[in-house]
Each structure stands twice: as C-alpha cells, then as structure tokens.
N, C-alpha and C. Protein backbone atom coordinates (compact mmCIF):
# COMPACT_ATOMS: atom_id res chain seq x y z
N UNK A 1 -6.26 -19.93 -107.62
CA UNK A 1 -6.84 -18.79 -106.93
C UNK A 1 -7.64 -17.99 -107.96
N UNK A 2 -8.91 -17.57 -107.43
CA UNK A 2 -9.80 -16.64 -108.53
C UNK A 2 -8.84 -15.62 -108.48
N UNK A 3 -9.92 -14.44 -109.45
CA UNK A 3 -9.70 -13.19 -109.66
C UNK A 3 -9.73 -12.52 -108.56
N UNK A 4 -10.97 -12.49 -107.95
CA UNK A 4 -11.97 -11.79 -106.89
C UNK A 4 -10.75 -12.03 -105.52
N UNK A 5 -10.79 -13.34 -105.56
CA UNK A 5 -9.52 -13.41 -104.47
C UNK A 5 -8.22 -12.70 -104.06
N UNK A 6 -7.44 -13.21 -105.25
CA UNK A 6 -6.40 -12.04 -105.66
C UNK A 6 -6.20 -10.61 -105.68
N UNK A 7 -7.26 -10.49 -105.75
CA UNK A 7 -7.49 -8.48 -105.76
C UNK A 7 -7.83 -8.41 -104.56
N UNK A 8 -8.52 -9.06 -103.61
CA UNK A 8 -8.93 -8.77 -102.63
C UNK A 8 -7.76 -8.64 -101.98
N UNK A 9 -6.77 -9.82 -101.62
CA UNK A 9 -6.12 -10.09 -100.76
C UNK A 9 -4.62 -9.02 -101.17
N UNK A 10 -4.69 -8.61 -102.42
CA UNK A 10 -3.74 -7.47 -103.21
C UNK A 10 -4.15 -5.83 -102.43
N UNK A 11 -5.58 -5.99 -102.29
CA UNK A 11 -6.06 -4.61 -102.01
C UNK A 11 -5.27 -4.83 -100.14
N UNK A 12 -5.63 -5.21 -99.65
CA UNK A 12 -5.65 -5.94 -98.10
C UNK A 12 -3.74 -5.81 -97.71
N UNK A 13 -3.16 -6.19 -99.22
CA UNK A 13 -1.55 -6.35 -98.76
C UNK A 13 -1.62 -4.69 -99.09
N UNK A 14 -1.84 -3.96 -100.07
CA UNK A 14 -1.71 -2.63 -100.16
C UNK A 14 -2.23 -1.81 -98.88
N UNK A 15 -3.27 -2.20 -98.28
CA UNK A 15 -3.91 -1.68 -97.23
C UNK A 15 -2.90 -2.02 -96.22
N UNK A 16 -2.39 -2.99 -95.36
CA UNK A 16 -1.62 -3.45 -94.58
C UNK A 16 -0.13 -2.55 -94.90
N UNK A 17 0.41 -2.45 -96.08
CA UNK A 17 1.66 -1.28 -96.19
C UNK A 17 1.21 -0.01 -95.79
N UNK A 18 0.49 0.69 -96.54
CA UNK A 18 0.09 1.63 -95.95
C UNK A 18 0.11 1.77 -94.64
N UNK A 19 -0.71 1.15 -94.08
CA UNK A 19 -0.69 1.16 -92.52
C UNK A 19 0.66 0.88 -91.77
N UNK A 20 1.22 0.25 -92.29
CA UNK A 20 2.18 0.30 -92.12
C UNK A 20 3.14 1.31 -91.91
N UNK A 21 3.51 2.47 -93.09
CA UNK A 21 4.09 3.38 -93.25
C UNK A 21 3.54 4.46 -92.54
N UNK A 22 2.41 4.57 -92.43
CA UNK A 22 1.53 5.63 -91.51
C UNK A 22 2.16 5.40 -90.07
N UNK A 23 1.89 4.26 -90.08
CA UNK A 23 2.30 3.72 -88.15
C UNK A 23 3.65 4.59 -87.78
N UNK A 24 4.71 4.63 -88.43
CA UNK A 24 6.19 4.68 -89.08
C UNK A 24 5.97 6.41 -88.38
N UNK A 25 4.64 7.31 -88.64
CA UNK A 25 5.00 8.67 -88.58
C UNK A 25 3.96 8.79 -87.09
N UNK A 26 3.29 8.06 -86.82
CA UNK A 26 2.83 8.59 -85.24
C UNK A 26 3.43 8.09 -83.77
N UNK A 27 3.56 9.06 -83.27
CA UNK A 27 4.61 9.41 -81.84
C UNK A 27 3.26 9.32 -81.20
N UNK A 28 2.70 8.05 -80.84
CA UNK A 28 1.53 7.90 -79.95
C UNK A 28 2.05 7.07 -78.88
N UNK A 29 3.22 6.52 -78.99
CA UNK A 29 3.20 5.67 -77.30
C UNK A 29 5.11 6.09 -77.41
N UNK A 30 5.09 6.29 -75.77
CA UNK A 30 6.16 6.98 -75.45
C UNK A 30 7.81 5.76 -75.19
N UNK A 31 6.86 4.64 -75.77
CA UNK A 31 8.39 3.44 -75.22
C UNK A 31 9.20 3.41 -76.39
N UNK A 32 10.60 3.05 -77.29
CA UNK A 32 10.89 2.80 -78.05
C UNK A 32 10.55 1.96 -78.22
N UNK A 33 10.41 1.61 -79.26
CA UNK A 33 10.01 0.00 -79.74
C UNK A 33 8.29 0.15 -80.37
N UNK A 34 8.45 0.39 -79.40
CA UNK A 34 6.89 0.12 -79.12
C UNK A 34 5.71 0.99 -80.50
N UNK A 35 4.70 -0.24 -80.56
CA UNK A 35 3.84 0.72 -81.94
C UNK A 35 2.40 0.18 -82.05
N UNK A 36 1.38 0.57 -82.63
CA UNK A 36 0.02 0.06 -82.61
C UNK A 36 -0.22 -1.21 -82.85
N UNK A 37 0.86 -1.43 -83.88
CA UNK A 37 0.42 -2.39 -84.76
C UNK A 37 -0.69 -2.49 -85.75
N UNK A 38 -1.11 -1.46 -86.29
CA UNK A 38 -1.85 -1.07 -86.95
C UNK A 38 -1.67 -2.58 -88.33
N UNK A 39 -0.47 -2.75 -88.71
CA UNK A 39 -1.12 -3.87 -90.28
C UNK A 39 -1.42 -4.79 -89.79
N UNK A 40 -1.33 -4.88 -88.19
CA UNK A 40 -2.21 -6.43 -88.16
C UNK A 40 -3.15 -6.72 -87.88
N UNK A 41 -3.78 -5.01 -88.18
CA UNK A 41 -5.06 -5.31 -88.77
C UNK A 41 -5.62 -6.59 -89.38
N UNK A 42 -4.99 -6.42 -90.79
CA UNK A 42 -5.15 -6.69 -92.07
C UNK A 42 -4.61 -8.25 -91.74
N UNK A 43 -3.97 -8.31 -90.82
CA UNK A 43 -3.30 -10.08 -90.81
C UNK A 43 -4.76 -10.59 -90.06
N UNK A 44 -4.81 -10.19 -89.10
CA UNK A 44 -6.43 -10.78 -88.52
C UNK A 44 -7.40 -10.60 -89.38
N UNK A 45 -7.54 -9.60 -90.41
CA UNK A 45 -8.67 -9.73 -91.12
C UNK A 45 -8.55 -11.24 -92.31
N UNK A 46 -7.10 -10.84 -92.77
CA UNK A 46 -6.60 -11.74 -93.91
C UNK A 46 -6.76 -13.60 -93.04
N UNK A 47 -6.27 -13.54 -91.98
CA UNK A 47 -6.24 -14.97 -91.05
C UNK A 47 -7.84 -15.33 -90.85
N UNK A 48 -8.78 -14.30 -90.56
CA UNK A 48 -10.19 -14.93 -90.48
C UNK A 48 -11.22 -15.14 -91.65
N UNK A 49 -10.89 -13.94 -92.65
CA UNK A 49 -11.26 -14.54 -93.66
C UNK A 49 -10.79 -15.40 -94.72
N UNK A 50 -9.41 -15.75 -95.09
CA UNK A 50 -9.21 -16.29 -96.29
C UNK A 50 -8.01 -17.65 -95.60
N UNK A 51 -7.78 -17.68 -94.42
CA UNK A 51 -6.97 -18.66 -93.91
C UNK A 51 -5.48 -18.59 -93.44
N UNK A 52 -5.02 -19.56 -93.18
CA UNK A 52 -3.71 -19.22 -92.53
C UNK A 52 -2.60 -18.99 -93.37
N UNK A 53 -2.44 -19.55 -94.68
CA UNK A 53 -1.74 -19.91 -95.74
C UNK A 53 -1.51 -17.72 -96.28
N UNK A 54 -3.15 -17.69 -96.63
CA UNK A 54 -2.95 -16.75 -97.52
C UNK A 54 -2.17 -15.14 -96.07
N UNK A 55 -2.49 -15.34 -94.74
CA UNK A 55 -2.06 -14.36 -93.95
C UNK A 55 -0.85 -14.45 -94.02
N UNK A 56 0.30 -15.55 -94.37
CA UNK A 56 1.40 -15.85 -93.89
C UNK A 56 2.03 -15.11 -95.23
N UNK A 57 1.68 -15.38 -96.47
CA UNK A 57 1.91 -14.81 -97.37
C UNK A 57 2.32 -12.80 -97.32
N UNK A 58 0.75 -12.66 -96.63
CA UNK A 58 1.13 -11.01 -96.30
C UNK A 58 1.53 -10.41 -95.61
N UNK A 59 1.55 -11.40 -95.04
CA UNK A 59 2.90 -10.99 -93.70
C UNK A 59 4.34 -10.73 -94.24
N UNK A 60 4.58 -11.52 -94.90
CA UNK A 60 6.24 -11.51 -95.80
C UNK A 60 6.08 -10.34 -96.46
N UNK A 61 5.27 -10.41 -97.19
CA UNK A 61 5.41 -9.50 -98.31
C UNK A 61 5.53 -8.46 -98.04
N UNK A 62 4.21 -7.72 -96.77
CA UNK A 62 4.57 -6.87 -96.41
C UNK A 62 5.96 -6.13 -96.01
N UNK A 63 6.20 -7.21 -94.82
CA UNK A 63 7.35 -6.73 -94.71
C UNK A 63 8.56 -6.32 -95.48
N UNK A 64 8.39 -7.33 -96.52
CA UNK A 64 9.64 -7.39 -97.65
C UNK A 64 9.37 -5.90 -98.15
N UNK A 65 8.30 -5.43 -98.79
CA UNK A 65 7.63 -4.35 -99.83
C UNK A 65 8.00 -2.87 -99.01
N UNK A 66 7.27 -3.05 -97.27
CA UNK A 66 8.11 -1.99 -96.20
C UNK A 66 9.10 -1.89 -96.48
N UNK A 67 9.99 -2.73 -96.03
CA UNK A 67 11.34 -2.28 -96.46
C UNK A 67 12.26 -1.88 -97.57
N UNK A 68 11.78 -2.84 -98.38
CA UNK A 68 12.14 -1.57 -99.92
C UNK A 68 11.96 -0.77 -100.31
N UNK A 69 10.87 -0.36 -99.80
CA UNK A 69 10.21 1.32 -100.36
C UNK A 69 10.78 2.21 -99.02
N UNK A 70 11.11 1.78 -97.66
CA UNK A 70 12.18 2.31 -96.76
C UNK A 70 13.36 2.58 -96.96
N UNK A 71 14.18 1.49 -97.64
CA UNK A 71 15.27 1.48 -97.81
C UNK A 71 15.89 0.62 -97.06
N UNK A 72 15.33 -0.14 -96.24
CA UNK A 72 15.93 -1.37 -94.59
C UNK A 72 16.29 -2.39 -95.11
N UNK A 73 16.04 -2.90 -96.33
CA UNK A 73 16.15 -4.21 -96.17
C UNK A 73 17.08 -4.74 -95.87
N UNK A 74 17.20 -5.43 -95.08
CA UNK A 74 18.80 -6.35 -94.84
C UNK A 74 19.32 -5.15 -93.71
N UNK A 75 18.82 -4.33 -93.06
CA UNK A 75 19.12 -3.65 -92.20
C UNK A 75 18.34 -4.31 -90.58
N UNK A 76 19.02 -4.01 -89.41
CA UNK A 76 18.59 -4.61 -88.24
C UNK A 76 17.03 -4.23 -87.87
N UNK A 77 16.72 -3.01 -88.71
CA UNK A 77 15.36 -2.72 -88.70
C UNK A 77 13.72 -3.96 -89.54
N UNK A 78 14.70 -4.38 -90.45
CA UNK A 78 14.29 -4.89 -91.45
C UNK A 78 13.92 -6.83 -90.22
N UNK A 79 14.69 -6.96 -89.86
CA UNK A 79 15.39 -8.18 -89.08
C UNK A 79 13.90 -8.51 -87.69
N UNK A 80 13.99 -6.92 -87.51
CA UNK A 80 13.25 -6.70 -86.23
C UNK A 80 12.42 -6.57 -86.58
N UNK A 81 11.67 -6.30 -87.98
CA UNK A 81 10.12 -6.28 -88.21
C UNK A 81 10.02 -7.38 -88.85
N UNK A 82 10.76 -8.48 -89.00
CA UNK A 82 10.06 -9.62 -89.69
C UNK A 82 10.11 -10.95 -88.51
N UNK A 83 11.10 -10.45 -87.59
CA UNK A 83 11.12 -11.23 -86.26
C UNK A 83 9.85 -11.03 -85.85
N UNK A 84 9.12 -9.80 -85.54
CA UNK A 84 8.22 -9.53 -85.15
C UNK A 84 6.80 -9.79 -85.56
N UNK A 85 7.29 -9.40 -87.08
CA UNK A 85 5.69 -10.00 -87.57
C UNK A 85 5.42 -11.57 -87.74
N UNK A 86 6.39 -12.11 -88.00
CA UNK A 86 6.33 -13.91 -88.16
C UNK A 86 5.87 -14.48 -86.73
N UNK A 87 6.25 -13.54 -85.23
CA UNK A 87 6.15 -14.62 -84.00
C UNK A 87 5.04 -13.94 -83.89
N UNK A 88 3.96 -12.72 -84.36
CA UNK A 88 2.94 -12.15 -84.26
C UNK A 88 1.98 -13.25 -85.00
N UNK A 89 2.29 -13.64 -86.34
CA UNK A 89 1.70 -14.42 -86.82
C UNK A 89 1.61 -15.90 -86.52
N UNK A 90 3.13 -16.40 -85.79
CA UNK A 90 2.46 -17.71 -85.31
C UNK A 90 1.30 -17.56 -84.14
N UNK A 91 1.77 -16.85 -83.23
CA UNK A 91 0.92 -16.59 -82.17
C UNK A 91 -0.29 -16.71 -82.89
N UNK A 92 -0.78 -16.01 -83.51
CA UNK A 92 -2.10 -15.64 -83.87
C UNK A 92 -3.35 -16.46 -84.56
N UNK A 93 -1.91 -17.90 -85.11
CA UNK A 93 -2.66 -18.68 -85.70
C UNK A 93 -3.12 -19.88 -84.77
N UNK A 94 -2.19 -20.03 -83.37
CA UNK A 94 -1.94 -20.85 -82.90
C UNK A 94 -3.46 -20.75 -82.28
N UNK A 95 -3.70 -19.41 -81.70
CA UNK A 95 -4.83 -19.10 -80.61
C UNK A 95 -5.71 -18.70 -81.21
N UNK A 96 -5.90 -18.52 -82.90
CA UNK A 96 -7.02 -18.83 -83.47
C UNK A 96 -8.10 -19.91 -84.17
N UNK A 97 -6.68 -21.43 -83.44
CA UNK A 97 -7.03 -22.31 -83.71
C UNK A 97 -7.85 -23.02 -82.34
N UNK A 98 -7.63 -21.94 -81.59
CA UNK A 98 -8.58 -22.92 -79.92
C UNK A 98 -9.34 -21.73 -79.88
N UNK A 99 -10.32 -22.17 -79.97
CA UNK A 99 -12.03 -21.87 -80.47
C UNK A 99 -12.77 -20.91 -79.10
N UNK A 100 -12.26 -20.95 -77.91
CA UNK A 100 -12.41 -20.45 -77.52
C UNK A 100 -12.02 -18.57 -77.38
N UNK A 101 -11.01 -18.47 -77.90
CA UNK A 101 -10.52 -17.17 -78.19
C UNK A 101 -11.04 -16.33 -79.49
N UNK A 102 -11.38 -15.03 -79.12
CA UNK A 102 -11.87 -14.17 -79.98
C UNK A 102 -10.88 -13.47 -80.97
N UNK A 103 -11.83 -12.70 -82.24
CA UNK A 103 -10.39 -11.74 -82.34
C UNK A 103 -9.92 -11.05 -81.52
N UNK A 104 -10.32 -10.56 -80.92
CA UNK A 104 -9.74 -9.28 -80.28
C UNK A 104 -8.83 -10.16 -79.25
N UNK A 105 -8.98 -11.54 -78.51
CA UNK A 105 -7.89 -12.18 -77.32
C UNK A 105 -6.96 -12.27 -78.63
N UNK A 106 -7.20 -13.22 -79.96
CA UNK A 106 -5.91 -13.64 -81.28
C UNK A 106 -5.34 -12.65 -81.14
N UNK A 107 -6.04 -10.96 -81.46
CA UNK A 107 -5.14 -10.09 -81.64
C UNK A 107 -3.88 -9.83 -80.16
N UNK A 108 -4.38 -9.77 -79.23
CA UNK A 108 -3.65 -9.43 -78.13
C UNK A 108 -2.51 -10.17 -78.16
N UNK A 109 -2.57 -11.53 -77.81
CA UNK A 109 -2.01 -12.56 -78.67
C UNK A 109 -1.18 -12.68 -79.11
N UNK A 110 -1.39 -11.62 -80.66
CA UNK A 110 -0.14 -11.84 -81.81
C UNK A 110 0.57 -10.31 -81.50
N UNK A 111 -0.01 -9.30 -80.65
CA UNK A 111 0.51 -8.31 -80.17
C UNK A 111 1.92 -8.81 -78.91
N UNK A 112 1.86 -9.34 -78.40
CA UNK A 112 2.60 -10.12 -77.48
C UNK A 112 3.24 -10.79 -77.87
N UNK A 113 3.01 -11.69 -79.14
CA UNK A 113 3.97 -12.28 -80.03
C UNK A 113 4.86 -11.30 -80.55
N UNK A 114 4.37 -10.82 -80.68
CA UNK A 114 5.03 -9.23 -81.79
C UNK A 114 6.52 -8.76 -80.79
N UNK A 115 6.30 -8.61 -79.82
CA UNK A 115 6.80 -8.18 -78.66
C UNK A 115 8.17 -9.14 -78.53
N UNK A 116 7.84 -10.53 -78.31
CA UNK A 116 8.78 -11.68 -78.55
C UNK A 116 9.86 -11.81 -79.50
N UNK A 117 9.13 -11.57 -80.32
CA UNK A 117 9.69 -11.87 -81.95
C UNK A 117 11.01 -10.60 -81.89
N UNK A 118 10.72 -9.48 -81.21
CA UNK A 118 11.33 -8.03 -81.62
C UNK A 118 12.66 -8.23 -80.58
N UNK A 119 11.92 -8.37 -79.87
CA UNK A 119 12.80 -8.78 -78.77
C UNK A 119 14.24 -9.70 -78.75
N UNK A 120 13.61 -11.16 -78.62
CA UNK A 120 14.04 -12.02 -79.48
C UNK A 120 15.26 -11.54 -80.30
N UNK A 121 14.91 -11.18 -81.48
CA UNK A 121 16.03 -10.49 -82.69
C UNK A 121 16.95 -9.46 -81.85
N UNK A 122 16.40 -8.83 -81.36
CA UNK A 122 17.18 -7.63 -80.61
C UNK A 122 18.00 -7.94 -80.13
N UNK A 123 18.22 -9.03 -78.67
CA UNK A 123 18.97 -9.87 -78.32
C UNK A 123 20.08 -10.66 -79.38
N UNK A 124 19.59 -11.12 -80.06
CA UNK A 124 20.72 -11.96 -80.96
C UNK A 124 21.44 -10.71 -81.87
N UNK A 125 20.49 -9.48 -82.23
CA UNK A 125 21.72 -8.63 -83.26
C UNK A 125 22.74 -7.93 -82.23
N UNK A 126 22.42 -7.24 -81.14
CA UNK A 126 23.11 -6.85 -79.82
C UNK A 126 23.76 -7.74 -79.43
N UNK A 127 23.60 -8.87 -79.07
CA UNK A 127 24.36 -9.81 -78.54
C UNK A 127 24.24 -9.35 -76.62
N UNK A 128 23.43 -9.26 -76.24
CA UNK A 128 22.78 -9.02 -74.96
C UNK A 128 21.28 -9.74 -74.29
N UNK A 129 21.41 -10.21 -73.14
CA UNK A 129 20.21 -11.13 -73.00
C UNK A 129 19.56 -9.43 -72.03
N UNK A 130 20.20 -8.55 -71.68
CA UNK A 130 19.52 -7.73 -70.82
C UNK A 130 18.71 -6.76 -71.24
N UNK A 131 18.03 -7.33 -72.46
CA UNK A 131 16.79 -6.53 -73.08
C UNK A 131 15.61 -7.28 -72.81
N UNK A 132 15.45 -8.40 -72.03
CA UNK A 132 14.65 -9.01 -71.75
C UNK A 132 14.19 -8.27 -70.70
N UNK A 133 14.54 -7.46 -69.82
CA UNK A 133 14.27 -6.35 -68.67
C UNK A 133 13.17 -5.56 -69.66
N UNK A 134 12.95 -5.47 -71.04
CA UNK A 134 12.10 -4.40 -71.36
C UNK A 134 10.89 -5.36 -72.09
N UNK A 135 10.73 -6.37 -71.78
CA UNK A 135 9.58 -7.33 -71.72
C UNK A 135 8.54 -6.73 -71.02
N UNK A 136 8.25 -6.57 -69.62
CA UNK A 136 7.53 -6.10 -68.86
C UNK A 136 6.86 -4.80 -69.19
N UNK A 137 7.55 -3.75 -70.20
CA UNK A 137 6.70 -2.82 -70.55
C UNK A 137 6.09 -2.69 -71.62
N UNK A 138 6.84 -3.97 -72.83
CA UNK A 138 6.65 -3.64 -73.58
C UNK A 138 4.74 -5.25 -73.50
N UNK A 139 5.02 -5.76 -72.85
CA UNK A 139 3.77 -6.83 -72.80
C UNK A 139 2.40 -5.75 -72.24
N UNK A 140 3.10 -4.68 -71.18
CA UNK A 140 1.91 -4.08 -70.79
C UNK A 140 1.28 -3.75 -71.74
N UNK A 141 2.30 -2.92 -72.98
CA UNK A 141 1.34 -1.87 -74.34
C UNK A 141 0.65 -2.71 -74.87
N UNK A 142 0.96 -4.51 -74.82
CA UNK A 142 0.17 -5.04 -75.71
C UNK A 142 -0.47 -5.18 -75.82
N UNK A 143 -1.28 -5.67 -74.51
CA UNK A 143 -2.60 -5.66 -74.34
C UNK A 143 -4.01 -4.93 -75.01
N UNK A 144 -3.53 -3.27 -74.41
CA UNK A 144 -4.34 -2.03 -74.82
C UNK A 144 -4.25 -1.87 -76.77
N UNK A 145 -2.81 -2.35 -77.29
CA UNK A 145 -2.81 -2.07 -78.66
C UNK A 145 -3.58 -3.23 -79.34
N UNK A 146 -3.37 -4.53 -78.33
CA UNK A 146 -3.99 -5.64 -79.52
C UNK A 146 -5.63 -5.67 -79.06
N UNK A 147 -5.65 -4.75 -78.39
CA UNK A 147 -7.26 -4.84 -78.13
C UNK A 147 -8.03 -3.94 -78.61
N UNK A 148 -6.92 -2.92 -79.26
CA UNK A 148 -7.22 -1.64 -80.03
C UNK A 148 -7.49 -2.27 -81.60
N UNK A 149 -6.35 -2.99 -82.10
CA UNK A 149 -6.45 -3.75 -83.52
C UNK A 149 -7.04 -4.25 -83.97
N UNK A 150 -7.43 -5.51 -82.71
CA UNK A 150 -8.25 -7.05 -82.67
C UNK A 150 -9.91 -6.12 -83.06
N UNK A 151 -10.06 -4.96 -82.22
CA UNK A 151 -11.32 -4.04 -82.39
C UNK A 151 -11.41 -3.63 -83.73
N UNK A 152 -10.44 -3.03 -84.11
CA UNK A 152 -10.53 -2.43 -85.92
C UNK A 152 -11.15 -3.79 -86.69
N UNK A 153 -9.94 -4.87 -86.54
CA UNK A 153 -10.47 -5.98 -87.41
C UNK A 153 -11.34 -6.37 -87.60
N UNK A 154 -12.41 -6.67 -86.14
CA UNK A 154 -13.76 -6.78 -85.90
C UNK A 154 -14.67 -6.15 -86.84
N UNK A 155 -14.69 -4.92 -86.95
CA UNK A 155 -15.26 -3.87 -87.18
C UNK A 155 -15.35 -3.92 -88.64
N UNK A 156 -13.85 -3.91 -89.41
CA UNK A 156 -13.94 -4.17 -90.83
C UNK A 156 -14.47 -5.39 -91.19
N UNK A 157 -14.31 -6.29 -90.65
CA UNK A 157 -15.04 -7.28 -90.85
C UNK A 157 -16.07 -7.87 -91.34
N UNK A 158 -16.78 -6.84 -90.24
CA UNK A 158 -18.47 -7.14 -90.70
C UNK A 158 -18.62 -6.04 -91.29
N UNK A 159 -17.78 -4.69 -91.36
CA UNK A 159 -18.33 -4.02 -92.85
C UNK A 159 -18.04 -4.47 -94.25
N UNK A 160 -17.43 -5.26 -94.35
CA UNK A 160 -16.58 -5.69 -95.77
C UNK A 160 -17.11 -7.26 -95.63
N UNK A 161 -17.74 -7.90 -94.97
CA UNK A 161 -17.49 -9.73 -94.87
C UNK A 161 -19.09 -9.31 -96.66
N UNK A 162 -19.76 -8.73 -96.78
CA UNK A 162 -20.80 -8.82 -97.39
C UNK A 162 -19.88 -8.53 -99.36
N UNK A 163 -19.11 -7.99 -99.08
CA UNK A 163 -18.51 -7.28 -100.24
C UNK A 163 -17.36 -8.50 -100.99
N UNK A 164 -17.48 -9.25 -99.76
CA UNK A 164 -15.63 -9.97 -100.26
C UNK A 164 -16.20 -11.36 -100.61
C-alpha cells in the first residue's frame, strides 16, 4: 500500500469516528435504536473508491476505536454496533456488486442491513425473537436515512474524487 493511500484511508477512518461520536449526541429521530448512520458515509465512500477489502477494514476498526474511546467494548452496545455495521457492510457490497444499483439504492441497502444486523444481535443478547415486531419501523427510517447518507457520499465524492 502507498503513502497517499494510507493517509487517505487513515484520514476517512478518523473522519468515519468522528462521525461517529457526533451521531452518539443528536436526538434527531424519535425511535430507540434508531440513527443516521452518518459513518457510512465514509464506508460508501471508502467501498467506491478504494474497494471492498480496504471498507471492511474500516468498518472494524471503527467500530473497535468507537468503543474504546466509549468505554463499550465487550459491552452489548459494542455487540450491537458491530452486528450492525458488518450486515451494513455485507449488504452494501453485495448490491454494489449488481451494477444496476446506485449509491444512494447501496446506501439504503446497507441502511437496512444495519437494521438486521442490530436486530439480529438484540435478539440473541435478550434472548427474545419479539423484537422482530420493531423491524417494521425501524426499515421505514431506513430508507429516508440511507438516502440521506448514500446523498452525502455522492456529494463527497465528486468533491474529493480529484484530490485522492
């Protein structure tokens, strides 16, 4: 891996925490659970420009780096954001591999994945299948958030594709 690479994709994992931790302090949607998804941003940016390998990478890390500087790790919080971001990220790679889908459908996508993944975990740390009842609201937010994200990514995209 170059230099140029490394820093990039360093700046991009720093950018993605951040956003991260920011996400952490806005009371913008009224469901528990529920959140922008703001670093996956940075996974759609990281997945379209530099590949699947290097997104999967910042996906972990992130999460890992969140939670230590939180204090979660190894906590059910910790469990539920890496459930979440890993089935966000398969999703995302899966439907960015059929050519017909945009960012902004990938993002929706891995927003809905996101949803799965949280879920998913939730169920197995509870030991309850009757959180699957909060599927239905939580797929509605996804839509509007991964179409909110899939839009950011876009956007940085082509301001930064000239720079990187």
């Amino acid at each position: 891996m170059n230099t140029k690479r490394l820093v990039t994709l360093s700046i991009f994992l720093s950018i993605s925490i951040v956003l991260s931790i920011v996400e952490s302090f806005l009371p913008v949607i009224p469901i528990v659970g529920a959140k922008l998804g703001l670093a996956n941003i940075m996974t759609l940016v990281i997945l379209s420009l530099y590949g699947e390998k290097d997104a999967f990478v910042v996906v972990i890390l992130r999460v890992l780096l969140v939670s230590i500087l939180r204090g979660t790790i190894g906590n059910p919080g910790f469990f539920l954001s890496l459930g979440g971001g890993l089935s966000a990220y398969i999703m995302m790679v899966i439907f960015s591999r059929i050519k017909i889908f945009n960012i902004i459908s990938v993002s929706v996508m891995g927003s809905l994945g996101h949803s799965v993944g949280q879920i998913g975990v939730a169920i197995i740390i509870l030991n309850t299948t009757e959180l699957v009842y909060y599927f239905p609201f939580l797929f509605l937010l996804a839509i509007p958030t991964g179409i909110f994200t899939g839009s950011v990514a876009k956007k940085f995209i082509k301001i930064t594709q000239d720079y990187i």
